[in-house]
Protein backbone atom coordinates (compact mmCIF):
# COMPACT_ATOMS: atom_id res chain seq x y z
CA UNK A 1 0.00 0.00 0.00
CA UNK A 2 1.65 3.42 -0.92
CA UNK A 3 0.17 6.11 1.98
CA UNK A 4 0.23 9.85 1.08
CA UNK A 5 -0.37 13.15 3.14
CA UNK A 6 -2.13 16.25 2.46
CA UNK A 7 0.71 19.27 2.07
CA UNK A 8 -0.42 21.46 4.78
CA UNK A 9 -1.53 24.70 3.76
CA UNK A 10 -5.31 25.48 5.18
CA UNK A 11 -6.18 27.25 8.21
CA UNK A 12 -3.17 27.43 10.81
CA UNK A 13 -0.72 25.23 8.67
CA UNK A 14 -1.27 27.94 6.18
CA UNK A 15 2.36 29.23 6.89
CA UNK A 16 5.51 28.29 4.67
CA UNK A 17 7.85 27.49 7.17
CA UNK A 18 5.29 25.24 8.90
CA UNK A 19 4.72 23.90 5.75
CA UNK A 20 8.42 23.07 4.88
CA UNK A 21 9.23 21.43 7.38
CA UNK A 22 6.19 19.24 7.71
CA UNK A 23 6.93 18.03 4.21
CA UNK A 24 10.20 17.53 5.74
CA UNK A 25 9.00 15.95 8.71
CA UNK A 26 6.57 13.81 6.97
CA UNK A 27 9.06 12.49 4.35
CA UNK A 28 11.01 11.25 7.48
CA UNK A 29 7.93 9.11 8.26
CA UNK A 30 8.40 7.06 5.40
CA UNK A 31 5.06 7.92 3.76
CA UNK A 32 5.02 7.96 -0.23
CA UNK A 33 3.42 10.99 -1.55
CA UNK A 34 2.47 14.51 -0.17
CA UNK A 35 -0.66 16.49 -2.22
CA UNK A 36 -1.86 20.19 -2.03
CA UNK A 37 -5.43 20.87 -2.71
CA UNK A 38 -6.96 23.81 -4.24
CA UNK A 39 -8.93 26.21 -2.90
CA UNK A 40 -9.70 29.94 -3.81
CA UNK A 41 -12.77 31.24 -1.34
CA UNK A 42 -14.73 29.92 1.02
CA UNK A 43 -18.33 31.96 0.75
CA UNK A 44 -19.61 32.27 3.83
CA UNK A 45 -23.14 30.91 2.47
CA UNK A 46 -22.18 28.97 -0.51
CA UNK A 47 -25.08 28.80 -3.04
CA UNK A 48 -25.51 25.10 -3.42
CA UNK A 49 -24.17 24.24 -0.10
CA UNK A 50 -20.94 22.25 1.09
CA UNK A 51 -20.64 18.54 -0.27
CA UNK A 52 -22.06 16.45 2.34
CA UNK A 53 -24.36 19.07 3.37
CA UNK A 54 -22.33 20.34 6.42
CA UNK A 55 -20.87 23.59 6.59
CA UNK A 56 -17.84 24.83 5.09
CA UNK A 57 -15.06 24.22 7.13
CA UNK A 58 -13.99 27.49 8.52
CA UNK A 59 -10.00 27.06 7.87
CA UNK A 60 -11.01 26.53 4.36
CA UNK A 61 -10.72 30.71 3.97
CA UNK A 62 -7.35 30.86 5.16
CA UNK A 63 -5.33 28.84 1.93
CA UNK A 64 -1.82 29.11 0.16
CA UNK A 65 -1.75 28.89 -3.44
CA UNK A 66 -1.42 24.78 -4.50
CA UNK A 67 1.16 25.09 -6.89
CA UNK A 68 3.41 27.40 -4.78
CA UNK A 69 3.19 25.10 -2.02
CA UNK A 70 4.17 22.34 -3.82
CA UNK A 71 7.53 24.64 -4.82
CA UNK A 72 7.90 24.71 -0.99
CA UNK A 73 7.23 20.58 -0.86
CA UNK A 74 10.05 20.14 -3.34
CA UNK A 75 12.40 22.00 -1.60
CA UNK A 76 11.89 20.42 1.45
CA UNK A 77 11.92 16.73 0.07
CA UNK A 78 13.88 14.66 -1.71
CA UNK A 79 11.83 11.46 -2.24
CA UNK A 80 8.10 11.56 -2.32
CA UNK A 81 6.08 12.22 -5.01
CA UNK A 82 4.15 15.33 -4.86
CA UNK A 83 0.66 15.61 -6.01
CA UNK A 84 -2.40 18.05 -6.23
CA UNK A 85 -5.59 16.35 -5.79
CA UNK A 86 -7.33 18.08 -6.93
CA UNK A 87 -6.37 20.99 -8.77
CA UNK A 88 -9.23 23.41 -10.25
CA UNK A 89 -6.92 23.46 -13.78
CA UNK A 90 -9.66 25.68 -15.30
CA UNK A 91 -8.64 29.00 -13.87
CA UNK A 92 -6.20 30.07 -15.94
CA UNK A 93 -5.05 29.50 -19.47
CA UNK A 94 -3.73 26.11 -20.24
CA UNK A 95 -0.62 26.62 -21.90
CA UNK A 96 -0.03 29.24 -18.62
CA UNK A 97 -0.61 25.82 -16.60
CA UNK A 98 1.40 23.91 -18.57
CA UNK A 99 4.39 26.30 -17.87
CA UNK A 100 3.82 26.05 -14.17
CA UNK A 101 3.75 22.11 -13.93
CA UNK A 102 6.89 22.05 -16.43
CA UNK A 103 8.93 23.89 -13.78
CA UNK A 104 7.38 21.75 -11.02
CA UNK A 105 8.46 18.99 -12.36
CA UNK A 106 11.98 20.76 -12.83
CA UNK A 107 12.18 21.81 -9.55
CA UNK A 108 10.95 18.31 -7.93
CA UNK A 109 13.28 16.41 -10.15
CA UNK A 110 10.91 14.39 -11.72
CA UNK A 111 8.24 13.72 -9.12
CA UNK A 112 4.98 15.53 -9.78
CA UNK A 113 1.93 14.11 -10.23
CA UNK A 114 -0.92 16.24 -12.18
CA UNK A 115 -3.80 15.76 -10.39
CA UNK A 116 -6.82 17.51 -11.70
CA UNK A 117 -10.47 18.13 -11.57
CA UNK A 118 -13.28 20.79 -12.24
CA UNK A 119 -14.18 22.01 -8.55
CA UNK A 120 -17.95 21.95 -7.75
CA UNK A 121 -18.51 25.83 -6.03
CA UNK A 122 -19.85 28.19 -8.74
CA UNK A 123 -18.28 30.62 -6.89
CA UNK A 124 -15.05 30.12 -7.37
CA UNK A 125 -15.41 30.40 -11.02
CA UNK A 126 -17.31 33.95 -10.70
CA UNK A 127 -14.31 34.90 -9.00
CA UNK A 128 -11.99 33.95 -11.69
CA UNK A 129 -14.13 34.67 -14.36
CA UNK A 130 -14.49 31.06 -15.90
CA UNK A 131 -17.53 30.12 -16.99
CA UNK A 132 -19.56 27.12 -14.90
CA UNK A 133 -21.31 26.16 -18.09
CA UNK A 134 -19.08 24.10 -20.95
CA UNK A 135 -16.97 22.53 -18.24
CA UNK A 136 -15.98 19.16 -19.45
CA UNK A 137 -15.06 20.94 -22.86
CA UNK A 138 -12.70 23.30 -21.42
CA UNK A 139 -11.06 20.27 -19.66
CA UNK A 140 -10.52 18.43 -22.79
CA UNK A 141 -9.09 21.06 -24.37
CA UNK A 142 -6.93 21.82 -21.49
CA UNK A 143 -5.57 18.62 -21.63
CA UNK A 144 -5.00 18.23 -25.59
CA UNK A 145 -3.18 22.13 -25.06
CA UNK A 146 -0.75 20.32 -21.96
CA UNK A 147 -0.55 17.43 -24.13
CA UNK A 148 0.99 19.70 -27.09
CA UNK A 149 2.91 21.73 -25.20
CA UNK A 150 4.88 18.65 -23.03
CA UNK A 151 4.71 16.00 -26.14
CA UNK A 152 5.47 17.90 -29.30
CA UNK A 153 9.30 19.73 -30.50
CA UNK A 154 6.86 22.25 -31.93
CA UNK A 155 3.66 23.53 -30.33
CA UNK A 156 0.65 24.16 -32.45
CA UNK A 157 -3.39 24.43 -31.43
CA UNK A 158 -6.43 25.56 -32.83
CA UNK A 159 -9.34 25.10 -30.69
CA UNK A 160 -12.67 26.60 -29.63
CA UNK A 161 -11.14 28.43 -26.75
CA UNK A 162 -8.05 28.97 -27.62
CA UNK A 163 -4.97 28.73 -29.99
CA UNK A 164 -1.52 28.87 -29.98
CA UNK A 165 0.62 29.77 -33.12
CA UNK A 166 3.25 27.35 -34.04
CA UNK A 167 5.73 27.39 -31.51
CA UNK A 168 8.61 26.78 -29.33
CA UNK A 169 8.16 26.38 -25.87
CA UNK A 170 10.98 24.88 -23.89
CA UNK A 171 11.98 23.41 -21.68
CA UNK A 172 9.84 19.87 -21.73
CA UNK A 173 9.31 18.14 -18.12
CA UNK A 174 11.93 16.07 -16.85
CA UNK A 175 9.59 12.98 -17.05
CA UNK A 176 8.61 12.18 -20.82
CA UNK A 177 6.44 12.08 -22.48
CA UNK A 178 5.06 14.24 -19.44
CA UNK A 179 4.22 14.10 -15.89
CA UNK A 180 1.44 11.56 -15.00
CA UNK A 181 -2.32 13.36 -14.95
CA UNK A 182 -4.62 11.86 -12.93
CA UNK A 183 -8.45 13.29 -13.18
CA UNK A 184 -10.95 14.09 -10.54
CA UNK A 185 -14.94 13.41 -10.36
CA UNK A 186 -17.62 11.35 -9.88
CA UNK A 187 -19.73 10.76 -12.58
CA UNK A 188 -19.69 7.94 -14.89
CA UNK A 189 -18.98 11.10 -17.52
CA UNK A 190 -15.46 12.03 -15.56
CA UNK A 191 -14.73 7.94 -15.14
CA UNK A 192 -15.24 7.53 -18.72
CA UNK A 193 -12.81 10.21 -19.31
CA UNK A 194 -10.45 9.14 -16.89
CA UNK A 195 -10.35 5.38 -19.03
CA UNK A 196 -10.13 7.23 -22.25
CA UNK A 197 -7.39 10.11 -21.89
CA UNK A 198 -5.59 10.14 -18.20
CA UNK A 199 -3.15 8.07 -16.07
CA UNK A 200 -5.55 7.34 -13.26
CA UNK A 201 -8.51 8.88 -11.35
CA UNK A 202 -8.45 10.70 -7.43
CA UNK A 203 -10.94 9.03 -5.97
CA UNK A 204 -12.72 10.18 -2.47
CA UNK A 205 -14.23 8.68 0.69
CA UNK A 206 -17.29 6.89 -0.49
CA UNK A 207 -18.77 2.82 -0.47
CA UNK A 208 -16.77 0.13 -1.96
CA UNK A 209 -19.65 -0.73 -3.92
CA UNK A 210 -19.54 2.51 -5.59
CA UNK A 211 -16.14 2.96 -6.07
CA UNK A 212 -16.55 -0.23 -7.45
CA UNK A 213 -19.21 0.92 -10.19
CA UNK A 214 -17.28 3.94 -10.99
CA UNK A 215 -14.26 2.04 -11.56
CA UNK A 216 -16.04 -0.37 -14.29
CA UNK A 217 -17.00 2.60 -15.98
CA UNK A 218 -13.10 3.63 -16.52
CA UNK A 219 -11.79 0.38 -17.42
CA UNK A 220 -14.31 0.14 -19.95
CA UNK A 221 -13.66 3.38 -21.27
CA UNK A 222 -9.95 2.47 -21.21
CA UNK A 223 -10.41 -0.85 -23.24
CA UNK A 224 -12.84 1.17 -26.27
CA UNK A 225 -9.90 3.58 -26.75
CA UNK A 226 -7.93 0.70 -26.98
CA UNK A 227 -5.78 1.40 -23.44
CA UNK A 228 -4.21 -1.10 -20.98
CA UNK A 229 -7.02 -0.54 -17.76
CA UNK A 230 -4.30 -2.19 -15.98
CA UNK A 231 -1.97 1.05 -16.40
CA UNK A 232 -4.56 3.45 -14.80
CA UNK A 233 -3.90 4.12 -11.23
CA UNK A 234 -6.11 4.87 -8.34
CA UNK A 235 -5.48 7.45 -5.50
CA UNK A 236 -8.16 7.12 -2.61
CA UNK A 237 -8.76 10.28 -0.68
CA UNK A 238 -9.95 10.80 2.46
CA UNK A 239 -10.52 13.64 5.06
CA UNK A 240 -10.51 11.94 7.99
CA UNK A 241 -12.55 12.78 11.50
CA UNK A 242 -10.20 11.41 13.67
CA UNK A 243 -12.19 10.34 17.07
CA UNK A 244 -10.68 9.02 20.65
CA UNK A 245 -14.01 6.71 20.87
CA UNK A 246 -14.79 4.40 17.91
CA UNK A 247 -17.79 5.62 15.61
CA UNK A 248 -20.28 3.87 14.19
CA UNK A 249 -19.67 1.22 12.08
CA UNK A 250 -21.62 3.03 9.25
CA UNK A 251 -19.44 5.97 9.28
CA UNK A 252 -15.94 4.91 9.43
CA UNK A 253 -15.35 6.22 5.78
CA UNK A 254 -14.79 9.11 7.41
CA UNK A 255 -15.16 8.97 11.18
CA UNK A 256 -13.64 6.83 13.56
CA UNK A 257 -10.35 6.05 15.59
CA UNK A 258 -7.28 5.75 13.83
CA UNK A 259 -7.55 2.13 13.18
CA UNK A 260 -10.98 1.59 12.19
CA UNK A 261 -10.38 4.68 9.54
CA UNK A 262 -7.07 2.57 8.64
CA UNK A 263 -9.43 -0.62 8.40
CA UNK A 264 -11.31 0.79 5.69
CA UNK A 265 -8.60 2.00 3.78
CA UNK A 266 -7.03 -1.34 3.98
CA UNK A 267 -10.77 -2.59 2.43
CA UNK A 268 -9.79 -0.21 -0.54
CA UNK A 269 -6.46 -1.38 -1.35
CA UNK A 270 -7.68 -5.14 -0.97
CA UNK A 271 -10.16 -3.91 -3.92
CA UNK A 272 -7.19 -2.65 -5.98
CA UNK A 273 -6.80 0.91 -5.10
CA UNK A 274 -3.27 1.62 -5.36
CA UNK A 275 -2.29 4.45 -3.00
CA UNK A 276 -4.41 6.20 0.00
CA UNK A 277 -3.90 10.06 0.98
CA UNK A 278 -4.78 11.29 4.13
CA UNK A 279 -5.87 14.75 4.20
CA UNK A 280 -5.18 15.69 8.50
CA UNK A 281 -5.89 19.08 7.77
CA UNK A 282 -9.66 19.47 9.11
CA UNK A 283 -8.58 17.29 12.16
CA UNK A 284 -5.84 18.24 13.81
CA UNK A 285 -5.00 21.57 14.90
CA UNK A 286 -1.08 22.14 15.40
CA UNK A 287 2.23 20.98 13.62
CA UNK A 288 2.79 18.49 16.53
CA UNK A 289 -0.32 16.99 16.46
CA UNK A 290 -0.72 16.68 12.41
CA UNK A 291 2.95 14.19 12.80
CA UNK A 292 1.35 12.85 15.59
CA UNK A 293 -1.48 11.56 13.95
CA UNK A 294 0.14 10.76 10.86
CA UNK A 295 2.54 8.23 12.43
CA UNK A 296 -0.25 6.38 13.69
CA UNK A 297 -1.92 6.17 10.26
CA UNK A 298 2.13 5.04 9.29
CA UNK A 299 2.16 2.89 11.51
CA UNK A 300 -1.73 0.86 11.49
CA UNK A 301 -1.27 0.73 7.18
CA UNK A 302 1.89 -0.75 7.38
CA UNK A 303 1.57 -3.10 10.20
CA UNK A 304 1.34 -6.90 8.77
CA UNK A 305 -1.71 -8.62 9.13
CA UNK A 306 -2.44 -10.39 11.79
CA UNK A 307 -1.94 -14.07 11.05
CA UNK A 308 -5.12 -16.56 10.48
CA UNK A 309 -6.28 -18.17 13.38
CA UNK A 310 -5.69 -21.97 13.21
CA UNK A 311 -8.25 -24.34 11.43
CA UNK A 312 -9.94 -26.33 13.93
CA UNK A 313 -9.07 -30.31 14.23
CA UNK A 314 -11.07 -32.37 12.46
């Protein structure tokens, strides 16, 4: 099982020095991965409400900017691979993405991971001044525009949003053809994408059984374009609730003690997911504790199972 870590940079670990040497810190721990997420507001009364219908977590207002703190992740590390799951890739021009995530994967040596997805707070694209309708369009093209700029000696696109005289745009990431892109959502519309064009899906707390279903729909996808589903990868995300008493059975997705969080993460993996990250974030409240708690989830996913009781005689 490959474990990863949220980068910390929401609500008090929004601070670059904390940040650094928590990456640092973490890294130390053994763990595989670290991943920013992406945030730009938090409305006080968003329109459609906060997934799960709770309220937005306060902390969520206080952010640093993903791909900056994944500058400060790569400075501070020398192993892990460093993620964003998810980034909201919409915001800004794709060939000024592409740019970005080349130097990234400069800077990190070779260990980014593209992680990206469309966001779900209208919001956020007021703000920026994307438009919410046409989403899944703007992604495609986003993704044939990084594909031209990190695959092809000269760049050239002609699209409905944008285009891009022939051109030269160097340097090329240090991993070729480019960094691995993994894709957000879901829908059976983002799964199917995810089979057809990316190198895995960031998946979230939910059921097996619908992971499951999701993850049919991507293979399939995969084997129409004529893709190894084999090669896709799977990145299970969860935000953790992180309780002294054990929880209900029916919400340890999310809630529980440390080990019955760690027991259905373990359920994942058995089911072929291929790396867990642990977002600590909304659930612990100082630098101290967020290493605390981590080393526990270290230490319950990589403890060996517990051997099988012996068959009774005959």
């Amino acid at each position: 099982m490959r474990i990863g870590f949220s980068v910390p940079q929401f609500g008090p670990f929004a601070d670059p020095d904390r940040t650094a040497a928590l990456c640092t810190a973490l890294e130390a721990l053994g763990c595989h991965s670290l991943w920013v997420a992406d945030r730009l507001l938090a409305p006080v009364v968003p329109a459609e409400g906060y997934p799960g219908g709770k309220p937005m977590p306060l902390r969520y207002g206080t952010h640093l900017d993903p791909l900056l703190a994944l500058g400060v992740a790569a400075s501070a590390t020398g192993r892990v691979r460093l993620g964003s799951s998810t980034l909201n890739a919409l915001w800004q021009p794709p060939l000024v993405l592409a740019r970005a995530l080349t130097t990234l994967d400069l800077i990190s040596h070779g260990r980014l991971d593209v992680g990206i997805g469309l966001g779900w707070m209208r919001e956020e694209y007021a703000a920026a001044g994307v438009p919410w309708q046409g989403r899944g369009a703007r992604l495609e093209e986003t993704l044939d525009i990084l594909d031209a700029v990190w695959r092809s000696e000269q760049v050239v696109h002609t699209g409905p949003l944008w285009t891009i005289a022939e051109s030269t745009v160097l340097p090329k990431p240090l991993q070729r053809p480019g960094p691995p892109v993994l894709l957000g959502g879901f829908t059976p519309h983002a799964l199917e994408r995810v089979g057809r064009r990316a190198d895995g899906w960031l998946a979230a707390s939910m059921p097996l059984p619908h992971l499951v279903g999701l993850w049919d729909v991507a293979t399939e996808a995969a084997e129409r374009a004529g893709r190894d589903p084999a090669a896709l990868r799977r990145v299970f995300r969860v935000n953790p609730d992180v309780t002294t008493a054990e929880a209900d059975p029916a919400e340890t997705h999310h809630r529980g003690t440390v080990r019955q969080i760690c027991d259905h993460l373990k359920v994942m993996c058995s089911a072929g997911t291929d790396e867990v990250l642990v977002d600590l974030q909304l659930t612990t409240d100082s630098p101290e504790e967020y290493l605390d708690v981590a080393a526990e989830f270290m230490a319950e996913l990589t403890a060996p199972a517990a051997p099988a009781a012996p068959a009774a005689p005959a």
